[in-house]
C-alpha atoms as a PDB file:
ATOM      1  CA  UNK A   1       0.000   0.000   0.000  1.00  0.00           C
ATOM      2  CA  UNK A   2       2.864   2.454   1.164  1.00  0.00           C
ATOM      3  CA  UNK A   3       4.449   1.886  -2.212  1.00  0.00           C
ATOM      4  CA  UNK A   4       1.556   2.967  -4.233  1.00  0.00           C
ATOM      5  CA  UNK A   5       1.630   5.852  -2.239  1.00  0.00           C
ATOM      6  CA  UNK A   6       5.145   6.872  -2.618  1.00  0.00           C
ATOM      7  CA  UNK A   7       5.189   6.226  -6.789  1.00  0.00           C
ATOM      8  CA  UNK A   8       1.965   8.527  -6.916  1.00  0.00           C
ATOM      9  CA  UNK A   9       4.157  10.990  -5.033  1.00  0.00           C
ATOM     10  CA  UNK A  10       7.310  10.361  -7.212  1.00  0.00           C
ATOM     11  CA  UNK A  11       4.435  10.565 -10.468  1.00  0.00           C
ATOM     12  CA  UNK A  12       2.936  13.762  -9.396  1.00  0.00           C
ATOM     13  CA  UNK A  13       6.504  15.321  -8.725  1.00  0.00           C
ATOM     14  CA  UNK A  14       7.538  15.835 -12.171  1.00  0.00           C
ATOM     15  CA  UNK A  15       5.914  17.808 -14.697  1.00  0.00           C
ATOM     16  CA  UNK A  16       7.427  20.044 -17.341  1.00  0.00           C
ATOM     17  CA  UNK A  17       5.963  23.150 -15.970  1.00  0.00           C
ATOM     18  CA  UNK A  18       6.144  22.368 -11.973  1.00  0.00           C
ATOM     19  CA  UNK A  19       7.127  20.342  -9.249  1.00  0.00           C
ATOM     20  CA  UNK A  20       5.689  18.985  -6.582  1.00  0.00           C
ATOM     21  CA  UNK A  21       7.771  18.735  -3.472  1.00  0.00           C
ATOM     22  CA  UNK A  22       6.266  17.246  -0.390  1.00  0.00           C
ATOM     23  CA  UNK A  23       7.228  18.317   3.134  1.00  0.00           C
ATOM     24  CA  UNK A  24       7.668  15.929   5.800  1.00  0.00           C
ATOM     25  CA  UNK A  25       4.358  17.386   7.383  1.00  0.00           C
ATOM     26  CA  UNK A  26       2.394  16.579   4.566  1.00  0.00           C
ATOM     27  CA  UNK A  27       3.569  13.035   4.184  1.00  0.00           C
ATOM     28  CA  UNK A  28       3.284  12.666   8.132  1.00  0.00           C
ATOM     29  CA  UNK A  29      -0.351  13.352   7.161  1.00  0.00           C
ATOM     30  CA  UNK A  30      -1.041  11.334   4.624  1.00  0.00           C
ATOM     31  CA  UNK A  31       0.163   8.600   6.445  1.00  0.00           C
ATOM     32  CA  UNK A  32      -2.146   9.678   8.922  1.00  0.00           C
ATOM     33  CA  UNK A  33      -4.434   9.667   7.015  1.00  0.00           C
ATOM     34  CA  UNK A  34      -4.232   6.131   5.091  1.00  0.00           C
ATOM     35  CA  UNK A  35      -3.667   4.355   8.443  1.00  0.00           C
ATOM     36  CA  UNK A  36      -7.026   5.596   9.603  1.00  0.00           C
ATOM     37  CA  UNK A  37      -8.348   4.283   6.531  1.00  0.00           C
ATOM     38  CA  UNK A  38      -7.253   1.168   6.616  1.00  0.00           C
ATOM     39  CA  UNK A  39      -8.138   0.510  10.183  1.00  0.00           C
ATOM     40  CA  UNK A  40     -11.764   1.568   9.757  1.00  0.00           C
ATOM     41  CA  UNK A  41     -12.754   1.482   6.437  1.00  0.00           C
ATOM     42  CA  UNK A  42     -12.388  -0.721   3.670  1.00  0.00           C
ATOM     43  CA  UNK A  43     -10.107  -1.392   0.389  1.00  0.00           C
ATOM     44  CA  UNK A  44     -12.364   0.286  -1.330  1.00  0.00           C
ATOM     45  CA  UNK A  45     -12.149   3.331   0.440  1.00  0.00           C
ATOM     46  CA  UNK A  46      -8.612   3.934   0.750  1.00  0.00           C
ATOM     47  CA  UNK A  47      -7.700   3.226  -3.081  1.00  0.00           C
ATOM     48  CA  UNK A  48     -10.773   6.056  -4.030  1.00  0.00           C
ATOM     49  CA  UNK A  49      -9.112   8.766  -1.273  1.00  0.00           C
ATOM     50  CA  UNK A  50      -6.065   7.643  -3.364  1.00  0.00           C
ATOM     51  CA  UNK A  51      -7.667   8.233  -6.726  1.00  0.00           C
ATOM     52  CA  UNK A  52      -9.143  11.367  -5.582  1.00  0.00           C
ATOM     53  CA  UNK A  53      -6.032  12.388  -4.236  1.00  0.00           C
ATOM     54  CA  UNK A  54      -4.271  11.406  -7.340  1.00  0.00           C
ATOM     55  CA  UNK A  55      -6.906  13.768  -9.252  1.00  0.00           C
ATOM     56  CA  UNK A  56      -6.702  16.966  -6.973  1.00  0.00           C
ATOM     57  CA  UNK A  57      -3.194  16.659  -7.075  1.00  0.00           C
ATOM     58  CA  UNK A  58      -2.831  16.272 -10.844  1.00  0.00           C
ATOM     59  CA  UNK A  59      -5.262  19.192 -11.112  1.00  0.00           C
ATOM     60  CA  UNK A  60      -2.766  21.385  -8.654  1.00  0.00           C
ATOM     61  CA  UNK A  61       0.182  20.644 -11.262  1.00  0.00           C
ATOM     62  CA  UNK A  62      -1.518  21.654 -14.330  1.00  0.00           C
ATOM     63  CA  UNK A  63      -2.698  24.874 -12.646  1.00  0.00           C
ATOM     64  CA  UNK A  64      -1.753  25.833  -9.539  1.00  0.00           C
ATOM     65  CA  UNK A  65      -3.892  28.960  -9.219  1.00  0.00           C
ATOM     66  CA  UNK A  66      -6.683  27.660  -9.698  1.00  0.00           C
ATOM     67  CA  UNK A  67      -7.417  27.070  -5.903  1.00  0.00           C
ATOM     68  CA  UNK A  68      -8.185  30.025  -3.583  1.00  0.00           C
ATOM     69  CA  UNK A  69      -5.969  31.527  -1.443  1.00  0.00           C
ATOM     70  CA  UNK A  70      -6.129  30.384   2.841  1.00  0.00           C
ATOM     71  CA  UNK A  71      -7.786  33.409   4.627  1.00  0.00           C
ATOM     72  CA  UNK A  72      -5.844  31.456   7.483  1.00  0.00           C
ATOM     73  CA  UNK A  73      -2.577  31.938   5.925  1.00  0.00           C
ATOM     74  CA  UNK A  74      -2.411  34.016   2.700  1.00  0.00           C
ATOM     75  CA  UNK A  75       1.101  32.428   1.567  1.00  0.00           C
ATOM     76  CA  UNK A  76      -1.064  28.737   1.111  1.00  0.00           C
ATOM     77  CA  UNK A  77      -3.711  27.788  -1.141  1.00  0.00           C
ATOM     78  CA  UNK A  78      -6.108  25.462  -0.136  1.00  0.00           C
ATOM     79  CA  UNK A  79      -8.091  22.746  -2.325  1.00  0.00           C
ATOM     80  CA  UNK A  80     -10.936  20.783  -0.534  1.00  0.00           C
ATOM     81  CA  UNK A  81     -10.269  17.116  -1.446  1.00  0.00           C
ATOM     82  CA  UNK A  82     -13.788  16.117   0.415  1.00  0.00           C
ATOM     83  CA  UNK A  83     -15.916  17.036   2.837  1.00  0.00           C
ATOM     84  CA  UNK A  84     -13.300  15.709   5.151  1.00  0.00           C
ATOM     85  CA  UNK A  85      -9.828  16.689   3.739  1.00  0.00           C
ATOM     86  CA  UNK A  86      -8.515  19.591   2.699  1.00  0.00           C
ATOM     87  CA  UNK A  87      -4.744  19.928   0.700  1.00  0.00           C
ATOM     88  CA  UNK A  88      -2.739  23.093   1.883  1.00  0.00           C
ATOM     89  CA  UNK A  89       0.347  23.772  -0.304  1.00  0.00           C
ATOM     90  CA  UNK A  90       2.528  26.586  -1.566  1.00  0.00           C
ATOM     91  CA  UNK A  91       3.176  28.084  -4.721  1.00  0.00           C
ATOM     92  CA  UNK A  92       7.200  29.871  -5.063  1.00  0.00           C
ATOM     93  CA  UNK A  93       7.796  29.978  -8.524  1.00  0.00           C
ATOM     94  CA  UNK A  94       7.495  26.880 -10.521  1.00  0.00           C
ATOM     95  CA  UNK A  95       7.843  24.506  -7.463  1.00  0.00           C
ATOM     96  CA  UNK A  96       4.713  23.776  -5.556  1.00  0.00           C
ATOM     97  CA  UNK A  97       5.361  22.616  -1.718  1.00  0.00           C
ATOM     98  CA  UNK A  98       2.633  20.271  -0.341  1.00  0.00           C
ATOM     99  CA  UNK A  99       2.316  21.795   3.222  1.00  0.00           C
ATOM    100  CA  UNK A 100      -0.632  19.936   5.060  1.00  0.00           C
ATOM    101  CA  UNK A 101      -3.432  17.233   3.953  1.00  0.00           C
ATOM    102  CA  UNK A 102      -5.565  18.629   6.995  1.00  0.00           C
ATOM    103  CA  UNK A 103      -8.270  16.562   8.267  1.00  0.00           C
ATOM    104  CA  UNK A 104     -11.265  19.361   8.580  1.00  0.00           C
ATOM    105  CA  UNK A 105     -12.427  18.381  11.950  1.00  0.00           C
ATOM    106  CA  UNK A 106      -9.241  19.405  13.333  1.00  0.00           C
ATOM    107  CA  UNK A 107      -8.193  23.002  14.778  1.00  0.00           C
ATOM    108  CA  UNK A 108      -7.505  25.106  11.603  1.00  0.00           C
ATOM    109  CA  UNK A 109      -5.942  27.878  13.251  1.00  0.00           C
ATOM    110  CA  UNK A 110      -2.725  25.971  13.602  1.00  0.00           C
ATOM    111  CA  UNK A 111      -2.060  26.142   9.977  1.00  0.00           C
ATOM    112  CA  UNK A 112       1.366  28.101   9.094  1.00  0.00           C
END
């Protein structure tokens, strides 16, 4: 499971017009997040948060200002995944830095 995981990363890391970097927060959550899964739900529902993940992600790479801007942190941009998750990341150029998968139920005001 881990290692579909880490070749979508590697995947969605290169395109010709931007990069995808991942911080160690972000992969902290999505590990988070995919244990959760697999302890309480089924198969099924951790390869479509994968699929869907793979799609928002894809969608980020193509065009990365597409998403609004945080009105928690105006330096992120924030694209709801599902009612549940939300993916926080950073535009500097042509490298975008995936800062946070942030579960929604949790305290947003912690987001830097």
């Amino acid at each position: 499971m881990m290692k579909d995981v880490l070749y979508l990363m590697m995947k969605l890391g290169k395109n010709l017009d931007y990069r995808l970097f991942w911080t160690e927060e972000a992969i902290r959550n999505l590990e988070e997040i995919l244990d959760y899964l697999i302890d309480n739900w089924s198969q099924k529902e951790v390869e479509s948060f994968n699929k869907k993940l793979s799609k928002q992600l894809d969608l980020i790479l193509i065009n990365p200002k597409m998403f609004p801007v945080s009105s928690y942190n105006p330096r992120l941009r924030k694209a709801v995944l599902s009612k549940q998750t939300t993916v926080f990341y950073e535009l500097k150029g042509n490298i975008i830095y995936l800062a946070y998968l942030f579960v929604n139920r949790k305290n947003i005001i912690g987001i830097k």
